[in-house]
Protein backbone atom coordinates (compact mmCIF):
# COMPACT_ATOMS: atom_id res chain seq x y z
CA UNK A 1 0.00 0.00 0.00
CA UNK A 2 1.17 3.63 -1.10
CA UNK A 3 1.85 6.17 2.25
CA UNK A 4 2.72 9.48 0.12
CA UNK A 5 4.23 8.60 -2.90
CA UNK A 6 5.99 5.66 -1.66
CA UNK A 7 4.94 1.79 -1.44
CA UNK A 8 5.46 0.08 1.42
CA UNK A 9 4.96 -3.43 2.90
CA UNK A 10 4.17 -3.68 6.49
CA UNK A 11 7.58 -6.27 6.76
CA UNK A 12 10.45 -6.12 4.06
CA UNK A 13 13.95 -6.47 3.80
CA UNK A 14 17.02 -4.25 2.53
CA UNK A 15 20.38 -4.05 0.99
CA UNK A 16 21.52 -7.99 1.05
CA UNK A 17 18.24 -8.99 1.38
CA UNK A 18 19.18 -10.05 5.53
CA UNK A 19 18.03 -6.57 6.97
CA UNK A 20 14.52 -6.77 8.43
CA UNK A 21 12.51 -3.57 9.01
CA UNK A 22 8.99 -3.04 9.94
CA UNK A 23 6.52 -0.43 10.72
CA UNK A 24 6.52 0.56 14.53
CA UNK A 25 2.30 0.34 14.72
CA UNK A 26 2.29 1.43 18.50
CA UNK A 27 3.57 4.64 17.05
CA UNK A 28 0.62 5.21 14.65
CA UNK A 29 -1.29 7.01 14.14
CA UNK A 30 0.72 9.52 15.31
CA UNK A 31 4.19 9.31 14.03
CA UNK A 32 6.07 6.63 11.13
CA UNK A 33 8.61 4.98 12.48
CA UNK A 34 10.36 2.35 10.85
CA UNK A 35 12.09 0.10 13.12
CA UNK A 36 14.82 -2.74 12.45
CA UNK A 37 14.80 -6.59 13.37
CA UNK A 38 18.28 -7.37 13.97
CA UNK A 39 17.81 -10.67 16.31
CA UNK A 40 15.45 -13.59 17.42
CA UNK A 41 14.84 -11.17 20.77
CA UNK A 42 13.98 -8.61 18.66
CA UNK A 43 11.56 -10.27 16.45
CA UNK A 44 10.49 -12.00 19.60
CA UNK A 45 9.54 -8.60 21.22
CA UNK A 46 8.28 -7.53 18.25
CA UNK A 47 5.44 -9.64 18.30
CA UNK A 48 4.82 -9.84 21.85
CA UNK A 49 5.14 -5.65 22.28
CA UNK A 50 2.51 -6.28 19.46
CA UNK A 51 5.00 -3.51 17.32
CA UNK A 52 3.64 -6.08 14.62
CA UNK A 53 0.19 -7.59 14.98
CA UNK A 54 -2.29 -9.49 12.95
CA UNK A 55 -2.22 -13.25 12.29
CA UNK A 56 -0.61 -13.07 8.74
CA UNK A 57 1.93 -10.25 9.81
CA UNK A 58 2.51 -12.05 12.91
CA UNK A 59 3.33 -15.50 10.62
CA UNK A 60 5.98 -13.40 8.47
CA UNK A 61 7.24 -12.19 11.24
CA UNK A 62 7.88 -15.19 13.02
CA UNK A 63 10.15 -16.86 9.57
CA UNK A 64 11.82 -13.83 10.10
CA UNK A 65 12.39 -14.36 13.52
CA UNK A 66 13.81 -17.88 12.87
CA UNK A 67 16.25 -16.09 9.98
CA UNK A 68 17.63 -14.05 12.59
CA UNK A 69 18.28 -16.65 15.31
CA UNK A 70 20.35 -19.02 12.90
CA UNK A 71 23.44 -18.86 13.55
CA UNK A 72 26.23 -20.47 10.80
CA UNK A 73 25.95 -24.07 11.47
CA UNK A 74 22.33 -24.24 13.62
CA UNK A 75 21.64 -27.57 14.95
CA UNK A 76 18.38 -29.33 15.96
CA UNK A 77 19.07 -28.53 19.13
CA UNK A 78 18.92 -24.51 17.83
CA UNK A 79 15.79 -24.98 15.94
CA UNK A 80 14.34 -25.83 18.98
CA UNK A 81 15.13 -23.89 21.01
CA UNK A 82 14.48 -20.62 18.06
CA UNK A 83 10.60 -22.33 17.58
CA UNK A 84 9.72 -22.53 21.45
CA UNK A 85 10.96 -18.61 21.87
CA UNK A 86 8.97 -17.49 19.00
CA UNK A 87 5.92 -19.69 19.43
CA UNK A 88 5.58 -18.26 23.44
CA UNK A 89 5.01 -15.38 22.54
CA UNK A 90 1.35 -14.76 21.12
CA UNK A 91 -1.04 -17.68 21.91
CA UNK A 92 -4.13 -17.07 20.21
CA UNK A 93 -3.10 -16.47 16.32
CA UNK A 94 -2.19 -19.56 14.82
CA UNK A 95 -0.36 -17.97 11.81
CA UNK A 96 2.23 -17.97 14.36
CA UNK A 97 2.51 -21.68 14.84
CA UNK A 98 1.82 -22.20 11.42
CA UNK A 99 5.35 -20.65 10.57
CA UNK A 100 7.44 -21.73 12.99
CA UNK A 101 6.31 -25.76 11.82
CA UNK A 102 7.00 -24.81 8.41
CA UNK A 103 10.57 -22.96 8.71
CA UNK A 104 11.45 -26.33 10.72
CA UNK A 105 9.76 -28.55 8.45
CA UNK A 106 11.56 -27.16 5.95
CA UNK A 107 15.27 -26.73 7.31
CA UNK A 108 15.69 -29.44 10.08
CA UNK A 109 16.19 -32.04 6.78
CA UNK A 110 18.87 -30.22 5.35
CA UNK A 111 22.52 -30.09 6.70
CA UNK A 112 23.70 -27.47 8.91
CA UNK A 113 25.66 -25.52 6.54
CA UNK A 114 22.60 -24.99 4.10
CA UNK A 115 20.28 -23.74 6.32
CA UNK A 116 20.83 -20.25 6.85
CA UNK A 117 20.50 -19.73 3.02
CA UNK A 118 17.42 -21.61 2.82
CA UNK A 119 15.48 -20.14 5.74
CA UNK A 120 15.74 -16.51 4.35
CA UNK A 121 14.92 -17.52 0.87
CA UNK A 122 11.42 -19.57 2.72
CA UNK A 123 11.08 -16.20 4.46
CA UNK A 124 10.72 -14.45 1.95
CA UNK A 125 8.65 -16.65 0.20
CA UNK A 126 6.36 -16.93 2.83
CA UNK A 127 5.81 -12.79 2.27
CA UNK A 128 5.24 -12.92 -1.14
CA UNK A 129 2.28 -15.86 -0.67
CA UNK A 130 0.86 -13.82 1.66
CA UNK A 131 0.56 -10.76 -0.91
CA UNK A 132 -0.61 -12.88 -3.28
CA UNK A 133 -3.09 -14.66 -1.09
CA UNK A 134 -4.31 -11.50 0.36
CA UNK A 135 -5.00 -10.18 -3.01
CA UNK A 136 -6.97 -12.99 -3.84
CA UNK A 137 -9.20 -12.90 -0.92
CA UNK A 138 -9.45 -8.96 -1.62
CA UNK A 139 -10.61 -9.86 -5.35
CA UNK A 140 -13.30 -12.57 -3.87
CA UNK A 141 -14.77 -10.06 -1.33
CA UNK A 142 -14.62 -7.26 -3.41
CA UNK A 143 -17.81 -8.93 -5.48
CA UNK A 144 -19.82 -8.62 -2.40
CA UNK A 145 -19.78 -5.29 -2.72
CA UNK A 146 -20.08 -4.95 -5.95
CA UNK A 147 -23.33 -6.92 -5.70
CA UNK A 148 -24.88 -4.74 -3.02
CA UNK A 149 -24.34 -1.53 -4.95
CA UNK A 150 -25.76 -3.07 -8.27
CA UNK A 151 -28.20 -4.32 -6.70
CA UNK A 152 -29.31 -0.91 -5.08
CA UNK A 153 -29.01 0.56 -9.09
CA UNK A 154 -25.44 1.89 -8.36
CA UNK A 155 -26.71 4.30 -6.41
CA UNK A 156 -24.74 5.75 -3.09
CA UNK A 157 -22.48 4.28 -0.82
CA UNK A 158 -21.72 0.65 0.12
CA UNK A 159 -21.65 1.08 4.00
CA UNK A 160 -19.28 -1.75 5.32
CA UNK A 161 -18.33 -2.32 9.02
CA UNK A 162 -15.14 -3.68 10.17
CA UNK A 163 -13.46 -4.68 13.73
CA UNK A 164 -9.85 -3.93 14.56
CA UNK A 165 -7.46 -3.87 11.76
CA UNK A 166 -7.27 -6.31 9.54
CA UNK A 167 -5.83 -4.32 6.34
CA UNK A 168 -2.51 -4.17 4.94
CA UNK A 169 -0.65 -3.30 8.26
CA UNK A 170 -2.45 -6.61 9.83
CA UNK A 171 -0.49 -8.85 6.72
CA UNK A 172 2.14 -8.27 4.88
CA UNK A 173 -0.02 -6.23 2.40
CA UNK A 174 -3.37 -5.77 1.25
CA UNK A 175 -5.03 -7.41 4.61
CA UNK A 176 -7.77 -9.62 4.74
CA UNK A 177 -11.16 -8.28 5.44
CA UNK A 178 -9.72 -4.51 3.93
CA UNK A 179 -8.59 -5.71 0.71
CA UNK A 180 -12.52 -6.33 -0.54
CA UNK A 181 -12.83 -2.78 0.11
CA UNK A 182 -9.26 -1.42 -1.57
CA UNK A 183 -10.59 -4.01 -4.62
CA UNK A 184 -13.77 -2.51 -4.86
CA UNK A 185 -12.33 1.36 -4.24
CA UNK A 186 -10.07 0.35 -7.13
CA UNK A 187 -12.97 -0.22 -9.49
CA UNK A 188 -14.34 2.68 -8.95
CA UNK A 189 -17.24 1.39 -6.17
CA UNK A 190 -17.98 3.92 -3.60
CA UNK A 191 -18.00 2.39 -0.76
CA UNK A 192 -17.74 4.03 2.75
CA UNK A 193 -16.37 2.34 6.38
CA UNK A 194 -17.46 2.05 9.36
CA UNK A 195 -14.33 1.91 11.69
CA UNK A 196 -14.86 0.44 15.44
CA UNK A 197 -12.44 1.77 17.63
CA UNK A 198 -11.73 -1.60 19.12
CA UNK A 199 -10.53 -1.01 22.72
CA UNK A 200 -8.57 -1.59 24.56
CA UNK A 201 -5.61 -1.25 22.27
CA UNK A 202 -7.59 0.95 19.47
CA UNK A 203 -6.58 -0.89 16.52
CA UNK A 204 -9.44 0.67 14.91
CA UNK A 205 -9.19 4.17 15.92
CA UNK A 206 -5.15 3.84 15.16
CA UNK A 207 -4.54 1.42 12.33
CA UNK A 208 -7.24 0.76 10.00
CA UNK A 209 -8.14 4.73 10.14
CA UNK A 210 -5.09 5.41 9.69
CA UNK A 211 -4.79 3.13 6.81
CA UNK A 212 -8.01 4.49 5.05
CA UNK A 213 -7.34 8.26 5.20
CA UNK A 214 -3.66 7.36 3.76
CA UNK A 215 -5.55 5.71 0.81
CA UNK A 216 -8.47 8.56 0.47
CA UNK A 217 -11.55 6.06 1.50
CA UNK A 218 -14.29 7.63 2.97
CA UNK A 219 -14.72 6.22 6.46
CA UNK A 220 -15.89 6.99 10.35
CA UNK A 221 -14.78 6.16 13.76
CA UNK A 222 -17.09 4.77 15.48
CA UNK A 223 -17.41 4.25 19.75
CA UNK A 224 -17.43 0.32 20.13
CA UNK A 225 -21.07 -0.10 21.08
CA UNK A 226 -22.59 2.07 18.66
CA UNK A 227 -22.26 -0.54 15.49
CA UNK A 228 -25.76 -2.14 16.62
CA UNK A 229 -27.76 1.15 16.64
CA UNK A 230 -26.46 1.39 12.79
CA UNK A 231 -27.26 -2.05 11.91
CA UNK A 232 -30.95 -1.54 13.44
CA UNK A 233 -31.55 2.06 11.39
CA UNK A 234 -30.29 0.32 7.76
CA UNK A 235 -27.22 2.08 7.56
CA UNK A 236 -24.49 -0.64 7.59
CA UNK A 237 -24.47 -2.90 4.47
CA UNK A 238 -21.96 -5.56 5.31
CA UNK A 239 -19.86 -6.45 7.82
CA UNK A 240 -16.17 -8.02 6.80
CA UNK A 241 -13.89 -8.51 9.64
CA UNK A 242 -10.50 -10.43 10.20
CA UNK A 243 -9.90 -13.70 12.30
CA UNK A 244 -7.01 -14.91 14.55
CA UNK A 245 -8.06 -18.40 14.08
CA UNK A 246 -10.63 -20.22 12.49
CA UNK A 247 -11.64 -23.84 13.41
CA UNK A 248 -12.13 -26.27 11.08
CA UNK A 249 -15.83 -26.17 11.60
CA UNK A 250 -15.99 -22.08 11.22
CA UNK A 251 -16.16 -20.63 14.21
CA UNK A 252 -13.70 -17.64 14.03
CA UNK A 253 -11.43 -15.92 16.70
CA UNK A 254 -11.35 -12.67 16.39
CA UNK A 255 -10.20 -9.53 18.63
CA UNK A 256 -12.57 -8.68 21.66
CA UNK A 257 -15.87 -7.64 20.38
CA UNK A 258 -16.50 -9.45 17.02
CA UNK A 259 -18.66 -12.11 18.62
CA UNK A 260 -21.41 -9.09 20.02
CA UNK A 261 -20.95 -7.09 16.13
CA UNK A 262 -22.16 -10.65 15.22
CA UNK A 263 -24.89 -10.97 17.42
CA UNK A 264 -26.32 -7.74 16.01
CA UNK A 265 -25.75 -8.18 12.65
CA UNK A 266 -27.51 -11.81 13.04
CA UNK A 267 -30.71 -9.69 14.64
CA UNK A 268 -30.94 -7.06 11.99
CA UNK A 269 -30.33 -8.65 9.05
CA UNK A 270 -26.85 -7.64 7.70
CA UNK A 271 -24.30 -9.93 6.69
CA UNK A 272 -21.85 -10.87 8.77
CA UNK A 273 -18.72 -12.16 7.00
CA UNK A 274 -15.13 -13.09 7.83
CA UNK A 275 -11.84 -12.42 5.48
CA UNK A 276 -8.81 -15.15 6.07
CA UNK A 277 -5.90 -17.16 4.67
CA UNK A 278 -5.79 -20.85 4.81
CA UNK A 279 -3.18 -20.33 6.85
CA UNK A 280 -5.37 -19.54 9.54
CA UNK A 281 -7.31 -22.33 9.94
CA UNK A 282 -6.50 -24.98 12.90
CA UNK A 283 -8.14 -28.09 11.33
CA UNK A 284 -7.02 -29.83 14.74
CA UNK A 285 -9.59 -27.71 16.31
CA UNK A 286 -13.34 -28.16 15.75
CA UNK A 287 -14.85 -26.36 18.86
CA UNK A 288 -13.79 -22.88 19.45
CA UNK A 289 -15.14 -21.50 22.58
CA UNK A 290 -13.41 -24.49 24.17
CA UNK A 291 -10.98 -25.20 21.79
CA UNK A 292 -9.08 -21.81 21.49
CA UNK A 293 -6.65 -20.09 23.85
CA UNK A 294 -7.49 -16.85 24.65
CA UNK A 295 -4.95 -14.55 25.21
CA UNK A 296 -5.31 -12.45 27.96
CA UNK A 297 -3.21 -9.07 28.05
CA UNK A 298 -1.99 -6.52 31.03
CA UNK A 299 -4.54 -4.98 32.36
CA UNK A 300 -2.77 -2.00 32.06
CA UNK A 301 -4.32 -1.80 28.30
CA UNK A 302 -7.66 -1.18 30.07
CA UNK A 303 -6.54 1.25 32.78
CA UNK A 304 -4.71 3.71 30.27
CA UNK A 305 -4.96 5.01 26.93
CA UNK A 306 -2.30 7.18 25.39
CA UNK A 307 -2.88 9.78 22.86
CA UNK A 308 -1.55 13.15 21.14
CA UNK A 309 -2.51 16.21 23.30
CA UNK A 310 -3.72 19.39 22.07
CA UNK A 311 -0.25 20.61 21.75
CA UNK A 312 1.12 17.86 19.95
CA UNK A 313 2.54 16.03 22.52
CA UNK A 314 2.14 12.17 23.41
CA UNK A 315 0.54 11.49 27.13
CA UNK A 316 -0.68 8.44 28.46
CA UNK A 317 -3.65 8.94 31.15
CA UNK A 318 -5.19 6.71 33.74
CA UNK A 319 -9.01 6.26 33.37
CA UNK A 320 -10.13 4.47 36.16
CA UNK A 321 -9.78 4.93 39.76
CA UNK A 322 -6.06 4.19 40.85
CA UNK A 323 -8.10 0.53 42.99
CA UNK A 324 -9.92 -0.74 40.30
CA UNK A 325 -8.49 -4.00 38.65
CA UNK A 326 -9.14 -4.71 35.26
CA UNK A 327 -9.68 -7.92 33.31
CA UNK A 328 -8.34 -8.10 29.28
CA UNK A 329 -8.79 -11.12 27.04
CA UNK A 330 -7.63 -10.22 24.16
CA UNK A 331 -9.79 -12.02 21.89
CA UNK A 332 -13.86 -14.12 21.59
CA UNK A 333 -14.82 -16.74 19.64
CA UNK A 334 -17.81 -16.09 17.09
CA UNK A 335 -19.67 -19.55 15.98
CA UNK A 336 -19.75 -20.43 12.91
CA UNK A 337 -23.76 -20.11 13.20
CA UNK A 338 -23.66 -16.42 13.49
CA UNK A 339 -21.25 -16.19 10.12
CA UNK A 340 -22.93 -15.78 6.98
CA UNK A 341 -20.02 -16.98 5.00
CA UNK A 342 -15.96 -16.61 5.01
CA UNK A 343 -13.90 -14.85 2.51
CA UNK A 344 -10.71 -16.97 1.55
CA UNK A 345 -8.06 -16.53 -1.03
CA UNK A 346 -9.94 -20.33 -2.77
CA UNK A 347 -13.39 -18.14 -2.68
CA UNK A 348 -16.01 -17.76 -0.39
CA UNK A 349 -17.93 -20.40 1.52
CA UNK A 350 -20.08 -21.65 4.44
CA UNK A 351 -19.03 -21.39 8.03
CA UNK A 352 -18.91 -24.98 8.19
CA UNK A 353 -16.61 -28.19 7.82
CA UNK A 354 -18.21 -28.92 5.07
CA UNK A 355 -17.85 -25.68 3.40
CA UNK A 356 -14.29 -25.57 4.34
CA UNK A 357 -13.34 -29.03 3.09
CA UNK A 358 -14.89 -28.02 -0.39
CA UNK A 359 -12.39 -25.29 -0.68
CA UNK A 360 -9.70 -27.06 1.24
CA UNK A 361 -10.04 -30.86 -0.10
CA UNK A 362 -6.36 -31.65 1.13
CA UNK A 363 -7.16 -31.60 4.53
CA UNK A 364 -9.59 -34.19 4.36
């Protein structure tokens, strides 16, 4: 995605082709700051200080991560210990696992002196899948839209709804449940966003506005529990939002809140659908309110919120009285009843095993 004039991924590499950078998100919206991975601790940190967050972003970040920690010559022994410090440090997205079994997968065969060389080059490919995947699942959502607004006579505004970020800065690029609407923007659809602010972190409010005033889309921020009262006066169209994990029956993990944006949608009417990889699926996992980890975070995240003042300066406030705990799972679990259908790069299909399996017959 352009910021400016410029293109950027949300993780690439430089000069040899061995220097990871990022973007610094818990610096947006408010200042760009690219930072550099130089070491399995910093990758490490990266992900858990959530400086890079989103399942697919996460992944990449993570065969990064294992780049970085190989030294000339890495035994089992190192791969081991590399995949236990990178998979402790998110629980819930299981892009994260995902990579960590494939980078070993592919390099624990090979002898010690080729693996350095081959774990960048899987790296790498690992980003460019996810582009390409991403794009995919943009170009399969993107005909929702495009129904809705022919159906209406191509007339106004689609009005879509969305939960946390999961654009380009939640993947390497494009996102998942964003890239229907970049697709469809790109056609020439209008189609406006409703942005939840997504506390406690503010993904919303932060990253995916962020993202949509860099590309020009017309969009709101919206208060967390104001995305019902919409839905009931007709003025959301479609929801499309992102998922952290999706069972192999279709119930979807998603950041705190998706699971009540579902409940509403299912009472008024309005589609409810959720953008993802393959990649995110656990087909080991059929249940997902008992299946599924939840990560829960500091309760700091609840406590404080940190913003730009009036005169331009960065201030983080307490909100609550200095004796009140707080509680923060990060994440809820939306069954696959309350999904009207999931957006993947293969197309788009039921949320059910059987509706996965038809686009995923491999895994039977």
């Amino acid at each position: 995605m352009r910021i400016g004039n410029e293109h950027y991924r949300s993780i690439w590499t430089e000069g040899d082709g061995r220097r990871v950078r990022i973007i610094d998100q818990t610096r947006l919206p408010h200042e760009f700051v690219v930072a550099d991975l130089a070491s399995l601790d910093d990758a490490a940190r990266a992900i858990s200080d959530m400086l890079v967050r989103g399942a697919p972003l996460i992944g990449a970040t993570a065969a990064y991560g294992f780049c970085l920690g190989l030294a000339a010559g890495a035994t089992d022994r190192d791969l081991d210990r590399i995949g236990r410090r990178l998979v402790g440090c998110r629980p819930t997205a299981v892009n994260l696992h995902w990579a960590v079994q494939r980078m070993d997968a592919l390099l624990r065969p090979l002898p010690l002196q080729e693996r350095s060389d081959a774990a960048w080059q899987e790296a790498a490919a690992i980003c460019e899948e996810d582009v390409a995947t991403n794009e995919a699942i943009g170009r399969h959502g993107a005909e929702l839209i495009r129904r809705i607004w022919q159906d209406r006579g191509q007339a106004g505004a689609v009005h879509v709804l969305t939960h946390c970020n999961a654009g380009w800065l939640a993947t390497v690029d494009w996102g998942t449940a964003l890239a229907p609407v970049y697709m469809a923007v790109r056609e020439g659809i209008p189609v406006h966003v409703w942005v939840d602010e997504t506390r406690p972190r503010n993904q919303g409010a932060s990253l995916t506005a962020w993202e949509l005033a860099m590309a020009g889309i017309d969009h709101h921020l919206l208060v967390d529990n104001a995305g019902g009262h919409l839905m009931q006066h007709g003025r959301v169209d479609l929801c499309i939002v992102g998922t952290d994990r999706t069972t192999a029956t279709g119930d979807v993990c998603n950041k705190i809140g998706t699971y009540l944006k579902a409940l509403a949608a299912r009472d008024n009417q309005v589609p409810f659908y959720v953008a993802l990889p393959g990649s995110t699926i656990d087909w080991s996992v059929d249940d997902g309110v008992a299946g599924i980890p939840i990560e829960e975070r500091s309760g700091e995240e609840v406590l404080f919120v940190t913003g730009r003042c009036d005169d331009g300066r960065s201030g983080r406030v307490r909100i609550a009285p200095d004796a009140t705990p707080a509680l923060n799972p990060a994440f809820d679990v939306t069954p696959a009843r309350l999904v009207t259908g999931l957006i993947t790069e293969r197309g788009i299909c039921p949320a059910s095993a059987e509706g996965l399996r038809a686009l995923y017959p491999e895994q039977r």
